[in-house]
N, C-alpha and C. Protein backbone atom coordinates (compact mmCIF):
# COMPACT_ATOMS: atom_id res chain seq x y z
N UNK A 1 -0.11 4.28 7.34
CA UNK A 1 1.30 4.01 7.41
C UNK A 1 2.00 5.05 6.55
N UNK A 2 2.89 6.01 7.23
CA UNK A 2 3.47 6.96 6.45
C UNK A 2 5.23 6.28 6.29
N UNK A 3 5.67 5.83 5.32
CA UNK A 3 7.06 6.05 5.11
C UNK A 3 8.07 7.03 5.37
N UNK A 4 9.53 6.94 5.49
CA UNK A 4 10.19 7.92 5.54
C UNK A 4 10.38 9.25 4.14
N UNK A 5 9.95 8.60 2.82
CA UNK A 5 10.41 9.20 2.36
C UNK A 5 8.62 10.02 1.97
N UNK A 6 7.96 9.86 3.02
CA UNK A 6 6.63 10.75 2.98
C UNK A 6 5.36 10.04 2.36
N UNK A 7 5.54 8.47 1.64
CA UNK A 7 4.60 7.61 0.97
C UNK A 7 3.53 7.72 1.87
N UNK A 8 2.13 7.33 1.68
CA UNK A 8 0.93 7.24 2.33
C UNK A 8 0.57 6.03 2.46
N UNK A 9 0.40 5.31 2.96
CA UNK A 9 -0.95 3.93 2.44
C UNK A 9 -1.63 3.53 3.88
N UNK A 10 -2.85 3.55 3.49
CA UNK A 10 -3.80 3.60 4.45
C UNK A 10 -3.80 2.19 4.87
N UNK A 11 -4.07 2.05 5.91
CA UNK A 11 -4.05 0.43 6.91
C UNK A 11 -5.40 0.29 6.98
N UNK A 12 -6.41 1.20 6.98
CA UNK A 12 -7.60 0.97 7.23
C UNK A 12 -8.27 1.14 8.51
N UNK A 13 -9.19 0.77 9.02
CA UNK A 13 -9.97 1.36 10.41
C UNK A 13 -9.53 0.25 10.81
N UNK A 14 -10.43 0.69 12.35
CA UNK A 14 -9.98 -0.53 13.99
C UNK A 14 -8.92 -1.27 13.88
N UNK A 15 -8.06 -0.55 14.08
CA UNK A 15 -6.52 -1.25 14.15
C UNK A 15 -6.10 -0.37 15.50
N UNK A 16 -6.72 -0.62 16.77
CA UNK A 16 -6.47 -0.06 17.93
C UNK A 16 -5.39 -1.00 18.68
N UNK A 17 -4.73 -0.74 19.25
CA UNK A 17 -3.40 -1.26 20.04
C UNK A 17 -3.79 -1.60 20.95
N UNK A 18 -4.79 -2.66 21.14
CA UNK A 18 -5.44 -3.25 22.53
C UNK A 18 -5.04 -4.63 22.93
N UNK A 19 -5.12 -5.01 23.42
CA UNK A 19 -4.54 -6.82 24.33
C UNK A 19 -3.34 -7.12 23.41
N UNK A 20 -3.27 -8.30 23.52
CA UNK A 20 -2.12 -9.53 23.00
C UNK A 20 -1.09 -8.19 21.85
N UNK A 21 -0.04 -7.87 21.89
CA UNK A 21 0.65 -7.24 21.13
C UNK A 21 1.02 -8.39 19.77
N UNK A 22 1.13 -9.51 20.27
CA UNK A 22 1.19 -10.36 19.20
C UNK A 22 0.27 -10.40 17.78
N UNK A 23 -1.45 -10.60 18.51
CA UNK A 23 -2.51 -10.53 17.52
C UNK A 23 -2.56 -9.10 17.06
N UNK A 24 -1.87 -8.12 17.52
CA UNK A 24 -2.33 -7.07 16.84
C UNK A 24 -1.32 -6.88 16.01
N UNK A 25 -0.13 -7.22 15.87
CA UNK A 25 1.01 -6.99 14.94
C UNK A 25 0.37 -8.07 13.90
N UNK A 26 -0.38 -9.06 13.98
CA UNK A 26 -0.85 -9.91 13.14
C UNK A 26 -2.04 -9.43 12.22
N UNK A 27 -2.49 -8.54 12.73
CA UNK A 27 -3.83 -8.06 12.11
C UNK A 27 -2.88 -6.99 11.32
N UNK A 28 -2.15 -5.90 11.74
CA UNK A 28 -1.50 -4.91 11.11
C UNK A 28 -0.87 -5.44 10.12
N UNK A 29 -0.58 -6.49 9.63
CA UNK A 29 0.37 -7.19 9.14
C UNK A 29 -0.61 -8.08 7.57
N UNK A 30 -1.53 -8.06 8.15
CA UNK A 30 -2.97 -8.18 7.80
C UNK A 30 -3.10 -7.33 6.50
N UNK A 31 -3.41 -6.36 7.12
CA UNK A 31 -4.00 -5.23 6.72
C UNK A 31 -3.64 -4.44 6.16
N UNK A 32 -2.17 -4.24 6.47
CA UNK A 32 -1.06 -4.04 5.32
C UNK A 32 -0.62 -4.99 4.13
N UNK A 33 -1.26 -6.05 3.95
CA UNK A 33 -1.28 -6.95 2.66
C UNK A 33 -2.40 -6.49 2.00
N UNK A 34 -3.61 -6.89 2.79
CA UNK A 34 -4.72 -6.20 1.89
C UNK A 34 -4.89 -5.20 1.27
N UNK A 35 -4.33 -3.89 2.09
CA UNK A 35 -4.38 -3.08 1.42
C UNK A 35 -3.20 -2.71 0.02
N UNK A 36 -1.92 -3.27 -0.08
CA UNK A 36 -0.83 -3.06 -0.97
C UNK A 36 -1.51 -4.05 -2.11
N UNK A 37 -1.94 -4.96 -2.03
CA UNK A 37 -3.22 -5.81 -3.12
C UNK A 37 -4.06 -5.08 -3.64
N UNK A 38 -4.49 -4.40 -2.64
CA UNK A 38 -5.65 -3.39 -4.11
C UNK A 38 -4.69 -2.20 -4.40
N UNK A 39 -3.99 -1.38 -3.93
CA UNK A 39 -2.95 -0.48 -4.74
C UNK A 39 -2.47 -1.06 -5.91
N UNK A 40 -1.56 -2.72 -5.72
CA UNK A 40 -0.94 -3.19 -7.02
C UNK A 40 -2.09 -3.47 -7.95
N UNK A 41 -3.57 -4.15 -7.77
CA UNK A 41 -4.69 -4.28 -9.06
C UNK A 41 -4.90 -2.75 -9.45
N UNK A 42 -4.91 -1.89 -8.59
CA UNK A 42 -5.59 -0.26 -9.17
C UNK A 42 -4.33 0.02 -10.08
N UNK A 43 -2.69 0.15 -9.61
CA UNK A 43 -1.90 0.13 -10.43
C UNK A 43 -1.90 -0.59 -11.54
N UNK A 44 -1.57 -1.54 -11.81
CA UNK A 44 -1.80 -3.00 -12.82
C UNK A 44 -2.58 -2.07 -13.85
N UNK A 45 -3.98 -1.87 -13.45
CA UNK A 45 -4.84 -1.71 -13.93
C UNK A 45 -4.80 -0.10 -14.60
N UNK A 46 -4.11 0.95 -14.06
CA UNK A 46 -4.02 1.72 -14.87
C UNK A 46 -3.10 2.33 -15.46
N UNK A 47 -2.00 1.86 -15.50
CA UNK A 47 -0.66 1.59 -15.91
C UNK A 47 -0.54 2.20 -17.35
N UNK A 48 -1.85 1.27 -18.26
CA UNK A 48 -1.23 1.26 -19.73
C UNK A 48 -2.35 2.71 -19.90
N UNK A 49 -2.84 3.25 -19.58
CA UNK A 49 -3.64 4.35 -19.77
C UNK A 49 -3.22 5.66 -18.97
N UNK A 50 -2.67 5.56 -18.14
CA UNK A 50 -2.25 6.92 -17.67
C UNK A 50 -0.69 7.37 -17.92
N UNK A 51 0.09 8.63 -18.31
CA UNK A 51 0.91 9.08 -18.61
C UNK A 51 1.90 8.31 -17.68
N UNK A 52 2.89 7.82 -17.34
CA UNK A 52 3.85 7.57 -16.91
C UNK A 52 4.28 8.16 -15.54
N UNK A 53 4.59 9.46 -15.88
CA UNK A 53 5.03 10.79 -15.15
C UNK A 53 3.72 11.20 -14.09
N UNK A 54 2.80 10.56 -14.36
CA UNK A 54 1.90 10.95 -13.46
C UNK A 54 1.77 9.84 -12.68
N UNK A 55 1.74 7.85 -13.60
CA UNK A 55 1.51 7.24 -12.44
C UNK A 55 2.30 6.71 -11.52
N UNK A 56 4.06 7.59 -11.74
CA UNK A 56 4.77 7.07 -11.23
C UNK A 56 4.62 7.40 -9.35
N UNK A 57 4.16 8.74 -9.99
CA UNK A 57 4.59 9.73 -8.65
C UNK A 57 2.56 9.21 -7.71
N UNK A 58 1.71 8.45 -8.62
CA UNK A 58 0.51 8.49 -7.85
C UNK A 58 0.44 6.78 -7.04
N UNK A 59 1.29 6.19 -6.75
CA UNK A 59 1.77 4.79 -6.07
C UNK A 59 2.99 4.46 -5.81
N UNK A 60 2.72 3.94 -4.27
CA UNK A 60 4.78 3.91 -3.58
C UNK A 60 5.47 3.27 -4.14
N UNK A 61 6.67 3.38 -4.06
CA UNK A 61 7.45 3.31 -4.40
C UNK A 61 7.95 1.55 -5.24
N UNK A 62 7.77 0.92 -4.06
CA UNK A 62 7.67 -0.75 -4.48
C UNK A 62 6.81 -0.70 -5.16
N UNK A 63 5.61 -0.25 -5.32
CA UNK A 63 4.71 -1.30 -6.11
C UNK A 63 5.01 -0.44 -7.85
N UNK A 64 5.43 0.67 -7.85
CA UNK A 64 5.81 1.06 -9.21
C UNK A 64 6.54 0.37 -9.80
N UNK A 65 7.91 0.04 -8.35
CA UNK A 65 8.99 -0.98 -9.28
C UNK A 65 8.65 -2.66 -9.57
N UNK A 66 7.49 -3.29 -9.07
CA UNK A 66 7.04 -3.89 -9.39
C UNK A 66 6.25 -4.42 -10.45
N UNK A 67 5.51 -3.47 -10.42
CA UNK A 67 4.01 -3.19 -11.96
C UNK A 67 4.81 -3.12 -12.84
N UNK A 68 5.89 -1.89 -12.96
CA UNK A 68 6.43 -1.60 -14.45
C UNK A 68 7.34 -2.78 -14.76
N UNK A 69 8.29 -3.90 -14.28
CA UNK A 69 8.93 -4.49 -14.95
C UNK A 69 8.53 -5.60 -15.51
């Protein structure tokens, strides 16, 4: 999943656009939780040890403004 303002976050494999458009917006939807869950623990987690200026710019945008307040 690329954002407009160029963010990355990976959705993960077999997320092919096959049958029911419903179940597959459900799985994407999925999979885009799971994955923003381990970004916010990896953030969380290295927050108080890495420079600021570096971990701002190394996780999107929400989950920075999240972690830090």
């Amino acid at each position: 999943m690329v954002s407009a303002e160029g963010e990355k976050v990976p959705l993960g494999k077999n997320l092919k656009a096959r049958g029911n458009v419903e179940a597959w917006l459900s799985q994407v939807e999925q999979s885009m939780a799971v994955c923003l869950r381990k970004l916010a623990r990896a953030g969380h987690q290295s927050y108080p040890s890495q420079a600021r200026t570096q971990w701002v710019t190394q996780y999107p945008s929400q989950l920075v403004l999240l972690i830090s307040q």
